[in-house]
PDB file of N, CA and C in Angstrom:
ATOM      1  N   UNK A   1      12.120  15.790 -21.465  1.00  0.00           N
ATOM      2  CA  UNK A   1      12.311  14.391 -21.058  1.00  0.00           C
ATOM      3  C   UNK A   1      11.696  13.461 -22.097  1.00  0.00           C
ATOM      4  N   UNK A   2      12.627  12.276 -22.221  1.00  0.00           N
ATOM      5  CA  UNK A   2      11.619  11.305 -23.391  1.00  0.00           C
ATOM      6  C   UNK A   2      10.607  10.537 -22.262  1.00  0.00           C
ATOM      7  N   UNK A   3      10.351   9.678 -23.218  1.00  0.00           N
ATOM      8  CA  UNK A   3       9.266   8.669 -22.415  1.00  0.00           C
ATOM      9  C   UNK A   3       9.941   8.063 -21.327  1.00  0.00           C
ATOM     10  N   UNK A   4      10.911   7.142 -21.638  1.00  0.00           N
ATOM     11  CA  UNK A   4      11.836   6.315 -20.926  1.00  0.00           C
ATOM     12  C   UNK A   4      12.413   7.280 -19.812  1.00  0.00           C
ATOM     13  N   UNK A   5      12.875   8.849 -20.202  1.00  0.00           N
ATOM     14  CA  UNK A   5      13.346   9.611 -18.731  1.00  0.00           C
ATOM     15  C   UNK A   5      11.950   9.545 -17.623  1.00  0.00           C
ATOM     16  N   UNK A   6      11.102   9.747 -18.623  1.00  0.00           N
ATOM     17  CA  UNK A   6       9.546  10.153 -17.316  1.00  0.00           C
ATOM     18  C   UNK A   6       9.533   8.565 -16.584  1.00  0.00           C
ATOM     19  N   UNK A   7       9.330   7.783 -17.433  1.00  0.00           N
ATOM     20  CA  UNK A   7       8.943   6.077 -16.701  1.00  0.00           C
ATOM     21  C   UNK A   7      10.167   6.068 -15.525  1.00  0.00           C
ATOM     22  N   UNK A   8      11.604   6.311 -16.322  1.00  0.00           N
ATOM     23  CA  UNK A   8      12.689   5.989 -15.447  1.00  0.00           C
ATOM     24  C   UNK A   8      12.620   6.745 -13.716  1.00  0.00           C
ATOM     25  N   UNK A   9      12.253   8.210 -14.041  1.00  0.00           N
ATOM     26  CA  UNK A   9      11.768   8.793 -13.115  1.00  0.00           C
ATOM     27  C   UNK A   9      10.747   8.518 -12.070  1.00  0.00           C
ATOM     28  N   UNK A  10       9.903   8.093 -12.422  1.00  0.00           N
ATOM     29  CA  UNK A  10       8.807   7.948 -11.904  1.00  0.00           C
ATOM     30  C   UNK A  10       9.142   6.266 -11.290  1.00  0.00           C
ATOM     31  N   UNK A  11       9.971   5.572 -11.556  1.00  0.00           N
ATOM     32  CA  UNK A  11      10.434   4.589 -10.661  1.00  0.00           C
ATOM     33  C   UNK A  11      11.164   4.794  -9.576  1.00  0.00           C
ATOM     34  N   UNK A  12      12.131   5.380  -9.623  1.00  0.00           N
ATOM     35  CA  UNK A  12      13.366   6.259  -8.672  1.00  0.00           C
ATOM     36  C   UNK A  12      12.481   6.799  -7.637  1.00  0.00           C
ATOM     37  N   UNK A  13      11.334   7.933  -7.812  1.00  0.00           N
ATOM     38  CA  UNK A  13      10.879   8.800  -7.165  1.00  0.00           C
ATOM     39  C   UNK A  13       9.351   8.076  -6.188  1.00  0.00           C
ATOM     40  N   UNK A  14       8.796   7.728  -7.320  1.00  0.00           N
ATOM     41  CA  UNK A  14       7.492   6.904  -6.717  1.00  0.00           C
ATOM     42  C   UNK A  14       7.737   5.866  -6.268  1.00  0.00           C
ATOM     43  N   UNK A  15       8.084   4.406  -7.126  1.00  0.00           N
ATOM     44  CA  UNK A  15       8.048   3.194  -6.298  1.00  0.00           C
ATOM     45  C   UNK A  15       9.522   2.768  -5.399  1.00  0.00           C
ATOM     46  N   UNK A  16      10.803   3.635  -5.749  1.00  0.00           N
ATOM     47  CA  UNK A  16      11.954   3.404  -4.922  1.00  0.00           C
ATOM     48  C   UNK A  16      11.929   4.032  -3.713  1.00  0.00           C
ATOM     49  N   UNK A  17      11.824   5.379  -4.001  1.00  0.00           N
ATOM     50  CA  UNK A  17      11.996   6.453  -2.970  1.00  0.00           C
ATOM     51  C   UNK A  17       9.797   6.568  -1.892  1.00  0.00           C
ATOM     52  N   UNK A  18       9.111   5.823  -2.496  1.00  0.00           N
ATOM     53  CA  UNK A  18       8.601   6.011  -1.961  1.00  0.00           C
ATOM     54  C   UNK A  18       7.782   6.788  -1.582  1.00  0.00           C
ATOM     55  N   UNK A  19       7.369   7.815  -3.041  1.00  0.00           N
ATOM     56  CA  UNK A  19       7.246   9.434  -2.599  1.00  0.00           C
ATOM     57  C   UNK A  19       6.040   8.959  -3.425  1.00  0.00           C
ATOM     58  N   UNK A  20       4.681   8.902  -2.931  1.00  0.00           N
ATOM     59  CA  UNK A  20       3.549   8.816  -3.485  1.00  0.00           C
ATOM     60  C   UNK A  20       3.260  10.125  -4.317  1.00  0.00           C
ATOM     61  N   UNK A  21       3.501  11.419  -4.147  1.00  0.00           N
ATOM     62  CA  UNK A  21       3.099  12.449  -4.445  1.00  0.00           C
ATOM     63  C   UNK A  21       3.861  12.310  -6.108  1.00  0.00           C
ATOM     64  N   UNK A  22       4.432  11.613  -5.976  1.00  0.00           N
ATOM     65  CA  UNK A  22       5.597  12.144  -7.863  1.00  0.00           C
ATOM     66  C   UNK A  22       4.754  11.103  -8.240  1.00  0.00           C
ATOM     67  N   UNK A  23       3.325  10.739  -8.056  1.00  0.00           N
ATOM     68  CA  UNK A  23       2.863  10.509  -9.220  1.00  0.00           C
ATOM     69  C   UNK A  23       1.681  11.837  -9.647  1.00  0.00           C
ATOM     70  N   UNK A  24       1.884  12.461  -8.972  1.00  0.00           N
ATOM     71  CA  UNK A  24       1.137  13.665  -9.255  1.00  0.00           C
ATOM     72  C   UNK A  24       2.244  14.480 -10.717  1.00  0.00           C
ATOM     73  N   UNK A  25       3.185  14.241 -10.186  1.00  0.00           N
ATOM     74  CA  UNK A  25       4.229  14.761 -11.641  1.00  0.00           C
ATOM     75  C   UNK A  25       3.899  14.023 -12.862  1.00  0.00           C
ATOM     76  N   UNK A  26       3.730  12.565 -12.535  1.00  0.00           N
ATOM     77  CA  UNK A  26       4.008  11.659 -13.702  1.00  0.00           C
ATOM     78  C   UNK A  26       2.970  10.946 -14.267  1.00  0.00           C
ATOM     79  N   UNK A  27       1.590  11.178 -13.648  1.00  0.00           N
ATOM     80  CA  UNK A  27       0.906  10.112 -13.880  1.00  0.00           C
ATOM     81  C   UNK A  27      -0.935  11.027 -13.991  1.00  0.00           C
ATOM     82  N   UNK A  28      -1.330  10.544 -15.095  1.00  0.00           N
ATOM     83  CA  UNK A  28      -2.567  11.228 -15.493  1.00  0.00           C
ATOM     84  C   UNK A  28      -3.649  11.015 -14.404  1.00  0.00           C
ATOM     85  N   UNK A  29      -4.561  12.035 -14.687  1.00  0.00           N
ATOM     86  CA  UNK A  29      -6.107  11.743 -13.046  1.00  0.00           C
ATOM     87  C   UNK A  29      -6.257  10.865 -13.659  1.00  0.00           C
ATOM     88  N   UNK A  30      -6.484  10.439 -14.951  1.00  0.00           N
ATOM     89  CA  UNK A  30      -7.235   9.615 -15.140  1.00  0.00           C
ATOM     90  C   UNK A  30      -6.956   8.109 -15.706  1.00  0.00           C
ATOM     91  N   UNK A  31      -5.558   7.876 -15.159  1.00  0.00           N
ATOM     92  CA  UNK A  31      -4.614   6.769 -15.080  1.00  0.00           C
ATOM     93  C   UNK A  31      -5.394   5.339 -15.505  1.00  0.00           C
ATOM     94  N   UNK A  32      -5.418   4.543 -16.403  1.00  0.00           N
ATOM     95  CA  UNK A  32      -6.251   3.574 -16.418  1.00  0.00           C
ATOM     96  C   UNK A  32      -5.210   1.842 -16.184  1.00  0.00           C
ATOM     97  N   UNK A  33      -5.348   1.523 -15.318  1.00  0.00           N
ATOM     98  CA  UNK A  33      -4.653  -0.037 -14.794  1.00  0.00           C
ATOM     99  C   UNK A  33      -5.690  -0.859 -15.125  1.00  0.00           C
ATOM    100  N   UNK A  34      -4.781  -1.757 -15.531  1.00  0.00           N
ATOM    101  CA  UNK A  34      -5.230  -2.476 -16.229  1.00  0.00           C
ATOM    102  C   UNK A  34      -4.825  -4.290 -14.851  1.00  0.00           C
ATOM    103  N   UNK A  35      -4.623  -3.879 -13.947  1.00  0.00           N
ATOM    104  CA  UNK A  35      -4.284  -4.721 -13.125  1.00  0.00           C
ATOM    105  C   UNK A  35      -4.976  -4.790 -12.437  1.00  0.00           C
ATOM    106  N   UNK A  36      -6.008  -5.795 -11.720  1.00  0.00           N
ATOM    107  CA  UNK A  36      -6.983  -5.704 -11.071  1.00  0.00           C
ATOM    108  C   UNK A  36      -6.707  -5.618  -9.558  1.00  0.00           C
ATOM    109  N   UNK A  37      -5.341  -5.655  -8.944  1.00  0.00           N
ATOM    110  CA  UNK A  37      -5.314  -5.680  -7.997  1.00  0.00           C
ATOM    111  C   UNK A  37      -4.650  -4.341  -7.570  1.00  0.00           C
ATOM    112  N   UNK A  38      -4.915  -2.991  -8.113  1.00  0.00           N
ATOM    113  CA  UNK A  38      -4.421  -1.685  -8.377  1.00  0.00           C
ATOM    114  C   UNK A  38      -5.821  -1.078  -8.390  1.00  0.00           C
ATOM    115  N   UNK A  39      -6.210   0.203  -8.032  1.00  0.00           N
ATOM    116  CA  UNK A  39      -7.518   0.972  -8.066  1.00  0.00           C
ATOM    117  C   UNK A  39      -7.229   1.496  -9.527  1.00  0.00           C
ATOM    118  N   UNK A  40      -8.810   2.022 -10.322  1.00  0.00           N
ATOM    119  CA  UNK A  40      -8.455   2.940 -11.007  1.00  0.00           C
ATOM    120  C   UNK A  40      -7.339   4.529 -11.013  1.00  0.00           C
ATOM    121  N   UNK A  41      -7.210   4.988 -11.713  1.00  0.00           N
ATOM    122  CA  UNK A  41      -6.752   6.644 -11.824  1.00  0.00           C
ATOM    123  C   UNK A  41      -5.482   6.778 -10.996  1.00  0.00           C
ATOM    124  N   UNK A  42      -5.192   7.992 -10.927  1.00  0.00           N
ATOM    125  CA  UNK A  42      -3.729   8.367 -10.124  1.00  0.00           C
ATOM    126  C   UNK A  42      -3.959   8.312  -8.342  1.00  0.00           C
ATOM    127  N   UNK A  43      -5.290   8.744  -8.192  1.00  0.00           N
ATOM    128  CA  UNK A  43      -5.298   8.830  -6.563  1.00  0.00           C
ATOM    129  C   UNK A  43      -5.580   7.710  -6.149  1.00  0.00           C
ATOM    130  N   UNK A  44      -6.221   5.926  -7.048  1.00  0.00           N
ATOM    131  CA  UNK A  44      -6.084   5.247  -6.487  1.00  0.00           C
ATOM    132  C   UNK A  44      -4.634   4.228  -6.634  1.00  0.00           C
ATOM    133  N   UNK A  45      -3.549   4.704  -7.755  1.00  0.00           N
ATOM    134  CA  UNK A  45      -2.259   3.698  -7.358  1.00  0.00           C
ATOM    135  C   UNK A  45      -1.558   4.305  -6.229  1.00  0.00           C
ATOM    136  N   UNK A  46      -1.878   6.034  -5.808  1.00  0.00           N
ATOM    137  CA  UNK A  46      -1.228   6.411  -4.985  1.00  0.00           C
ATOM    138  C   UNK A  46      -1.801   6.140  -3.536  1.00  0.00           C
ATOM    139  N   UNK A  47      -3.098   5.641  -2.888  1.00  0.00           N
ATOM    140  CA  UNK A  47      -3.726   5.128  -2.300  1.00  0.00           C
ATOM    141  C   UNK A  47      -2.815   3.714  -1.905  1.00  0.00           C
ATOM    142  N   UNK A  48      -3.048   3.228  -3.154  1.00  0.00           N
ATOM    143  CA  UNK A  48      -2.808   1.782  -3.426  1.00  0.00           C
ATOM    144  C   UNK A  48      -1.478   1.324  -2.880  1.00  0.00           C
ATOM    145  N   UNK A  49      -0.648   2.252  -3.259  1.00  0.00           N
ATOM    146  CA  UNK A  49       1.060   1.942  -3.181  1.00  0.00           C
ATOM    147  C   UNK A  49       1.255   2.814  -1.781  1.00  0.00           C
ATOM    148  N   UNK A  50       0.459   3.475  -1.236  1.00  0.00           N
ATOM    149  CA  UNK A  50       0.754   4.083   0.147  1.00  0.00           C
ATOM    150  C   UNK A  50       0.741   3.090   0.690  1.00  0.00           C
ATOM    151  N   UNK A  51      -0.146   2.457   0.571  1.00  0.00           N
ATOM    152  CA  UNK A  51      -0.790   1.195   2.079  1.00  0.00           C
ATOM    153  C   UNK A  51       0.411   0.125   1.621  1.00  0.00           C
ATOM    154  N   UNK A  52       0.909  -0.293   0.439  1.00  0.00           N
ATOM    155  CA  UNK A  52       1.842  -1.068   0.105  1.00  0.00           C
ATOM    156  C   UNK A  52       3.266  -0.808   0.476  1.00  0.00           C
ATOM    157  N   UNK A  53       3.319   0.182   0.842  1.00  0.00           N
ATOM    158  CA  UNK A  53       4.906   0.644   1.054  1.00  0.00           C
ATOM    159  C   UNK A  53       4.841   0.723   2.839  1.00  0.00           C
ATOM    160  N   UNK A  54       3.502   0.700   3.778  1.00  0.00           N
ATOM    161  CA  UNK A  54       3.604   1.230   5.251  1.00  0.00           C
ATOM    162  C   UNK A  54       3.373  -0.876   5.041  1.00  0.00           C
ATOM    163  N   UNK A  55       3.024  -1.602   4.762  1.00  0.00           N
ATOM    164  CA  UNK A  55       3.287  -3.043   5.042  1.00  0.00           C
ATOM    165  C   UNK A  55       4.295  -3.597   4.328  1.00  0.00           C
ATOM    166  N   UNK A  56       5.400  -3.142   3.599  1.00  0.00           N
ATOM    167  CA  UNK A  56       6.421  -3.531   2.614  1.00  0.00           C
ATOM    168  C   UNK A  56       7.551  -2.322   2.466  1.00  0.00           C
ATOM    169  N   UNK A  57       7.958  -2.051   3.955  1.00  0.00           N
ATOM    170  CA  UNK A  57       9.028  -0.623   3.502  1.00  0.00           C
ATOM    171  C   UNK A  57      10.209  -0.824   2.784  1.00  0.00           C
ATOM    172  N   UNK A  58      10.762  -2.137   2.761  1.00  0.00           N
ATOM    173  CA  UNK A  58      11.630  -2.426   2.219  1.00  0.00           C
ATOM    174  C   UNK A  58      11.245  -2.549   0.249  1.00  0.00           C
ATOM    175  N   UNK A  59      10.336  -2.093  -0.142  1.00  0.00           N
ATOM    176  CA  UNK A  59       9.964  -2.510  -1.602  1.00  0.00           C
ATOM    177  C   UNK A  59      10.733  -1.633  -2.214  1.00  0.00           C
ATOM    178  N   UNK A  60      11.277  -2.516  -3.366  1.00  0.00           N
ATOM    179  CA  UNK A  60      12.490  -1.733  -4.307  1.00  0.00           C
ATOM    180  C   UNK A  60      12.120  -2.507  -5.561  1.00  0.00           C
ATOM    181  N   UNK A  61      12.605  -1.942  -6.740  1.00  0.00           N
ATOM    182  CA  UNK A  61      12.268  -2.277  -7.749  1.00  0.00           C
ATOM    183  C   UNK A  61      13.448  -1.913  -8.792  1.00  0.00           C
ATOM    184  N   UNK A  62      14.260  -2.782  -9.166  1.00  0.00           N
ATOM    185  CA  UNK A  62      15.650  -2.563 -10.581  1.00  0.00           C
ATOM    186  C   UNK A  62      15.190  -2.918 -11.763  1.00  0.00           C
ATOM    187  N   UNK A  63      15.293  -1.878 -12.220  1.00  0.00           N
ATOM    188  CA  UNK A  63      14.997  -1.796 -14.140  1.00  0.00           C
ATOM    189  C   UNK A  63      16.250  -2.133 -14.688  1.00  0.00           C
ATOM    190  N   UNK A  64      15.974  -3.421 -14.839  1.00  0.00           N
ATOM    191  CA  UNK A  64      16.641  -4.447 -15.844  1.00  0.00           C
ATOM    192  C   UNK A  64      16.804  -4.439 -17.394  1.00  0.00           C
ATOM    193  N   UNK A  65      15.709  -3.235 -17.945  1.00  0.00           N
ATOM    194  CA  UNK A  65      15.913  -3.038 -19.504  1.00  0.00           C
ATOM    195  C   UNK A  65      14.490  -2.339 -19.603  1.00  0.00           C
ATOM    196  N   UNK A  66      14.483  -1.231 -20.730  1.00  0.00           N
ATOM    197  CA  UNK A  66      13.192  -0.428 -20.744  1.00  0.00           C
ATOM    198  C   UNK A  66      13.501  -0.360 -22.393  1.00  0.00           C
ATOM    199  N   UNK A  67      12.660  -0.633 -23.325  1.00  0.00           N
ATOM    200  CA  UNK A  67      12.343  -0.334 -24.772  1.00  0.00           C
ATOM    201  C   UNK A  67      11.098   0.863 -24.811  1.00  0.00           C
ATOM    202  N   UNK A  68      11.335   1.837 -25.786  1.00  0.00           N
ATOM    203  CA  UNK A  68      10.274   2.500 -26.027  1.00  0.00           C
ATOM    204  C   UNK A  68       9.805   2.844 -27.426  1.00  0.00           C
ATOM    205  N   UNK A  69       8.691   2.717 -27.818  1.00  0.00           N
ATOM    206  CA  UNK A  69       8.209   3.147 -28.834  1.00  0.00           C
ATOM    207  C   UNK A  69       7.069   3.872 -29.079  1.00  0.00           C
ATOM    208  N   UNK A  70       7.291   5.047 -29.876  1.00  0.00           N
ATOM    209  CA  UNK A  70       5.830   5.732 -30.005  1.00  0.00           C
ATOM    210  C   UNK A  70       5.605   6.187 -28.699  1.00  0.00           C
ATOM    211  N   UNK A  71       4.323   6.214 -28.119  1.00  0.00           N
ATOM    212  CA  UNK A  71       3.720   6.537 -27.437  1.00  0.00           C
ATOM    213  C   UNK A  71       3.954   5.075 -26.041  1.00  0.00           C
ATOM    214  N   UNK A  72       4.391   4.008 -26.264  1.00  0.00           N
ATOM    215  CA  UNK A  72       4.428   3.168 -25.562  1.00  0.00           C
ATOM    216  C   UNK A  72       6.372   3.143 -24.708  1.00  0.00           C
ATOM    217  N   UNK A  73       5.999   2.922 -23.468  1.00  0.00           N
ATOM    218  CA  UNK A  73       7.341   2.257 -23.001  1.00  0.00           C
ATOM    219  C   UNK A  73       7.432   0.611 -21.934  1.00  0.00           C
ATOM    220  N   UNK A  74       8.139  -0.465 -22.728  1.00  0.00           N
ATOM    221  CA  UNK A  74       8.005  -1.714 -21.690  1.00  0.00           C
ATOM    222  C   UNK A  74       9.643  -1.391 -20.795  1.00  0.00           C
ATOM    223  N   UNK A  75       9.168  -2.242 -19.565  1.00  0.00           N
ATOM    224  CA  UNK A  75       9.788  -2.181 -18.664  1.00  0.00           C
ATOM    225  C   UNK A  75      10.377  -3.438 -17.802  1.00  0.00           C
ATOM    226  N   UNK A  76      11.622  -4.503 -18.159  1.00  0.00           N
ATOM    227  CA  UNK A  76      11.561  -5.464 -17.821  1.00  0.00           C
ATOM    228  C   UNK A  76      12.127  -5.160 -16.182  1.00  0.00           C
ATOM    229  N   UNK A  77      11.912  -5.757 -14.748  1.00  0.00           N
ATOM    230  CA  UNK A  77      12.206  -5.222 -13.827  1.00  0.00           C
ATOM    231  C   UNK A  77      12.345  -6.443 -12.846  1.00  0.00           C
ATOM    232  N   UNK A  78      13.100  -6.491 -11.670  1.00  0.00           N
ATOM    233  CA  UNK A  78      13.256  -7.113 -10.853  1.00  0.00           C
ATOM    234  C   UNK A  78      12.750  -6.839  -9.236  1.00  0.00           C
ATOM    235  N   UNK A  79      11.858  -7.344  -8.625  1.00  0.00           N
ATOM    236  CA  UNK A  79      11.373  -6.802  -7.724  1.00  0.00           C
ATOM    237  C   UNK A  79      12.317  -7.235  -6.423  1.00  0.00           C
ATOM    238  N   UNK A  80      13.342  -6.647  -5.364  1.00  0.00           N
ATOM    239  CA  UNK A  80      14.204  -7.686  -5.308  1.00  0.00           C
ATOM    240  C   UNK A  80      14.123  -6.789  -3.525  1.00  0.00           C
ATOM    241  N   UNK A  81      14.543  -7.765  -2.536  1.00  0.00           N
ATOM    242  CA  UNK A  81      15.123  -7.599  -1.102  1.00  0.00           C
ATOM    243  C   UNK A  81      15.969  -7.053  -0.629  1.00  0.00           C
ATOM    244  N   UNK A  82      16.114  -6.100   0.492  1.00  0.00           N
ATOM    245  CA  UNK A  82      17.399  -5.191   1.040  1.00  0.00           C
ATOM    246  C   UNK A  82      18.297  -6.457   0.620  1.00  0.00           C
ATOM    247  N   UNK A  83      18.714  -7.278   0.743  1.00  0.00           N
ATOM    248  CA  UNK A  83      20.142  -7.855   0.437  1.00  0.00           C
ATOM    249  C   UNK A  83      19.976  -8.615  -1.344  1.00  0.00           C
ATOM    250  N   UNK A  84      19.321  -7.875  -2.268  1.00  0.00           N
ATOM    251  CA  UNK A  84      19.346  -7.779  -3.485  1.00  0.00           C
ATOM    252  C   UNK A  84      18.690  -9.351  -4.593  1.00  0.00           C
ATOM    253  N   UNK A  85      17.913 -10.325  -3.422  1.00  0.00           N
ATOM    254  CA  UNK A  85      17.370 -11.526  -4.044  1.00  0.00           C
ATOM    255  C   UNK A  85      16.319 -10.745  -4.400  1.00  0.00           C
ATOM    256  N   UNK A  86      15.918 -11.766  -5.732  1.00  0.00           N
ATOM    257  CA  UNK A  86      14.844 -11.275  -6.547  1.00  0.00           C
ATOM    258  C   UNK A  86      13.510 -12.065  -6.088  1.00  0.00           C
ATOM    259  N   UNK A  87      12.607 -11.463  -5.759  1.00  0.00           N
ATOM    260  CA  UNK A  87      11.545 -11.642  -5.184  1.00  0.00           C
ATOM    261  C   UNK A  87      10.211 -12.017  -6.189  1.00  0.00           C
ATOM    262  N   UNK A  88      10.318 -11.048  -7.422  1.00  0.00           N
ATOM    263  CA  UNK A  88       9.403 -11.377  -8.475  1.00  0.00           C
ATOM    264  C   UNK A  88      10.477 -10.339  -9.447  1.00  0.00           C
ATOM    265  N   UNK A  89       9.629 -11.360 -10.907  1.00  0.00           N
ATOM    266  CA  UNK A  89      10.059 -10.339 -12.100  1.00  0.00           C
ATOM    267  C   UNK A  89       9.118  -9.877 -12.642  1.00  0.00           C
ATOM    268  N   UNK A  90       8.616  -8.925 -13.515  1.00  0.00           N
ATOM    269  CA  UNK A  90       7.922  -7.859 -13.421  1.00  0.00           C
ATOM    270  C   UNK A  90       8.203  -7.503 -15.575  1.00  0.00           C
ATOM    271  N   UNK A  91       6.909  -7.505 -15.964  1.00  0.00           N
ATOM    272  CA  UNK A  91       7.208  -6.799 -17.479  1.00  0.00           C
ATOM    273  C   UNK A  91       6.161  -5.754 -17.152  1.00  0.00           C
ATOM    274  N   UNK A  92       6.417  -4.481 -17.098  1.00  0.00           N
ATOM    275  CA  UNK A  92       5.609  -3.743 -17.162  1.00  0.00           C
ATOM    276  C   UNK A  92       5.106  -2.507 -18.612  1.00  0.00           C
ATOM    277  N   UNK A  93       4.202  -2.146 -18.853  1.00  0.00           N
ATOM    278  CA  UNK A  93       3.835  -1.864 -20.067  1.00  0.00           C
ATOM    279  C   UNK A  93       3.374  -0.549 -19.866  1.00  0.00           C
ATOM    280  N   UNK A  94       3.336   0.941 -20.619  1.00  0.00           N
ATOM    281  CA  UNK A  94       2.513   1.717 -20.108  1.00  0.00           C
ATOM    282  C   UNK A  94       2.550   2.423 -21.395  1.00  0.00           C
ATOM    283  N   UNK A  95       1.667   3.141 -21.253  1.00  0.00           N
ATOM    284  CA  UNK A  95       1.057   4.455 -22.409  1.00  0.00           C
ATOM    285  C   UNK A  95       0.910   5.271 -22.296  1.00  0.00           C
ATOM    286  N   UNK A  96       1.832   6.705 -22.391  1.00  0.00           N
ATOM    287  CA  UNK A  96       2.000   7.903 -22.433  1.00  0.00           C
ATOM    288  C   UNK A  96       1.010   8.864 -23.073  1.00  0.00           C
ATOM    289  N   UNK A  97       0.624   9.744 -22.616  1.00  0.00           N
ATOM    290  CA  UNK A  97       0.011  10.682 -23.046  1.00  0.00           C
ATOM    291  C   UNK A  97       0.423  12.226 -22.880  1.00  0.00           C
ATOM    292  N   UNK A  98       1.055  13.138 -23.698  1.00  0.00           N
ATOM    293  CA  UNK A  98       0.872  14.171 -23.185  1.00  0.00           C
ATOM    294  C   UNK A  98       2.177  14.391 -22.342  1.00  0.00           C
ATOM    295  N   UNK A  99       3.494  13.216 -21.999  1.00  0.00           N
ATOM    296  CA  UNK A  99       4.496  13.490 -21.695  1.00  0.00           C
ATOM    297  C   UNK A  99       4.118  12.754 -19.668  1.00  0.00           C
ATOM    298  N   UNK A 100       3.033  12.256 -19.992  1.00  0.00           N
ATOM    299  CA  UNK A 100       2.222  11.394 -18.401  1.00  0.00           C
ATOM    300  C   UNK A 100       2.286   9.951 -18.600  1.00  0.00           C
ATOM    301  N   UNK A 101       2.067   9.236 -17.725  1.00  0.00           N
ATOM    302  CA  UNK A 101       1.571   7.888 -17.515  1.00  0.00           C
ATOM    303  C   UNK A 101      -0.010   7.688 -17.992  1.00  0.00           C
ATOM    304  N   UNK A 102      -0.438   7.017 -18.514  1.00  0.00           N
ATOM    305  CA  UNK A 102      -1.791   6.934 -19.003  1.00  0.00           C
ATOM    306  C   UNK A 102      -2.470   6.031 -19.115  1.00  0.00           C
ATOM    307  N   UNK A 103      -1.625   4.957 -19.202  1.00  0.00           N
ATOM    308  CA  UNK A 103      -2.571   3.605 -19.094  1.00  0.00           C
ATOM    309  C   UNK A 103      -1.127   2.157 -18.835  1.00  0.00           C
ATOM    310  N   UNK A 104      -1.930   1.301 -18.024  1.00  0.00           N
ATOM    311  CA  UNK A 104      -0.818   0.267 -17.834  1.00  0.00           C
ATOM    312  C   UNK A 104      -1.271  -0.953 -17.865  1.00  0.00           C
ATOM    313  N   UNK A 105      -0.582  -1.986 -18.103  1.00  0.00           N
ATOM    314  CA  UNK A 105      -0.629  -3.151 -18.503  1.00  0.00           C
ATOM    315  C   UNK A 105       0.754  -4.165 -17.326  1.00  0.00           C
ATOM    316  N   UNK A 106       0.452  -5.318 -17.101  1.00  0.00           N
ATOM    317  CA  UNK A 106       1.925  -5.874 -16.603  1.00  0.00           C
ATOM    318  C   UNK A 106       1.200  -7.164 -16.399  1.00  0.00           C
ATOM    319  N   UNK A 107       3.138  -8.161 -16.291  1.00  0.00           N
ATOM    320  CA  UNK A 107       2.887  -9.125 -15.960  1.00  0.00           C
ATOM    321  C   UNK A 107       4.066  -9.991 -14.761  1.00  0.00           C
ATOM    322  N   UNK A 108       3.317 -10.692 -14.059  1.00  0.00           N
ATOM    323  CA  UNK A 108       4.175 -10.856 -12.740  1.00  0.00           C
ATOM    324  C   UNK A 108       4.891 -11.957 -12.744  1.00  0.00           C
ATOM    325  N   UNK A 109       6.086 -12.298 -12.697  1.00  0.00           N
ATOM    326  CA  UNK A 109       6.503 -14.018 -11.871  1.00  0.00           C
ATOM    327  C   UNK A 109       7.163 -14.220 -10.987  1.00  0.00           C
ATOM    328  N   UNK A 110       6.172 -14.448  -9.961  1.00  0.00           N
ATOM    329  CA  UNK A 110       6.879 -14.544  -8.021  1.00  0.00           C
ATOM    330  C   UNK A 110       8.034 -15.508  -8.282  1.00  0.00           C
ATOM    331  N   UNK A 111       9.196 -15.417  -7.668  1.00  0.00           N
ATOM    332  CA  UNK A 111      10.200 -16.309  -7.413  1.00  0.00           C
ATOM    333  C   UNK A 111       9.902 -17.275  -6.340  1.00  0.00           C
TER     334      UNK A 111
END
């Protein structure tokens, strides 16, 4: 898988489908966010995004365009409602290690 299959994956599986555990596939223990409103490491975005998905079941997320380079992949994205309005847009940034998620960066604009 390149970078862009793992990121692409790990959207589909973790934040679409909801499956906290595929970040155990995709995402390092020692995960570093760079978002303060996210825990450190893998067991706390999967923490994090549990409790976010049992108050937000409807959360979906469309990748609108993904560039990758090196070791880096950005992620421009639409955070959007069962009937497809966009809710926020989303640049997300991350750093691969090892064929994992490793470190992240992003930036938000609520609609």
């Amino acid at each position: 898988m390149t970078n862009k299959d793992i990121v692409a994956a790990m959207y589909k599986e973790f934040f679409n489908d909801h499956d906290v555990n595929a970040a155990l596939k995709y995402v390092r223990e020692d995960y570093i966010q760079h978002n303060p409103g996210v825990p450190q490491g893998r067991a706390g975005l999967m923490d994090g995004f549990a409790k976010k998905f049992e108050v937000e079941p409807t959360f979906h997320l469309e990748i609108q365009q993904m560039i990758a380079e090196d070791d880096r992949v950005v992620v421009y994205l639409k955070n959007v409602d069962p009937e497809g309005k966009t809710k926020a847009r989303v640049v997300d940034i991350y750093r691969l290690e090892d064929g994992m998620l490793a470190e992240h960066w992003d930036v938000l604009q609520p609609c």
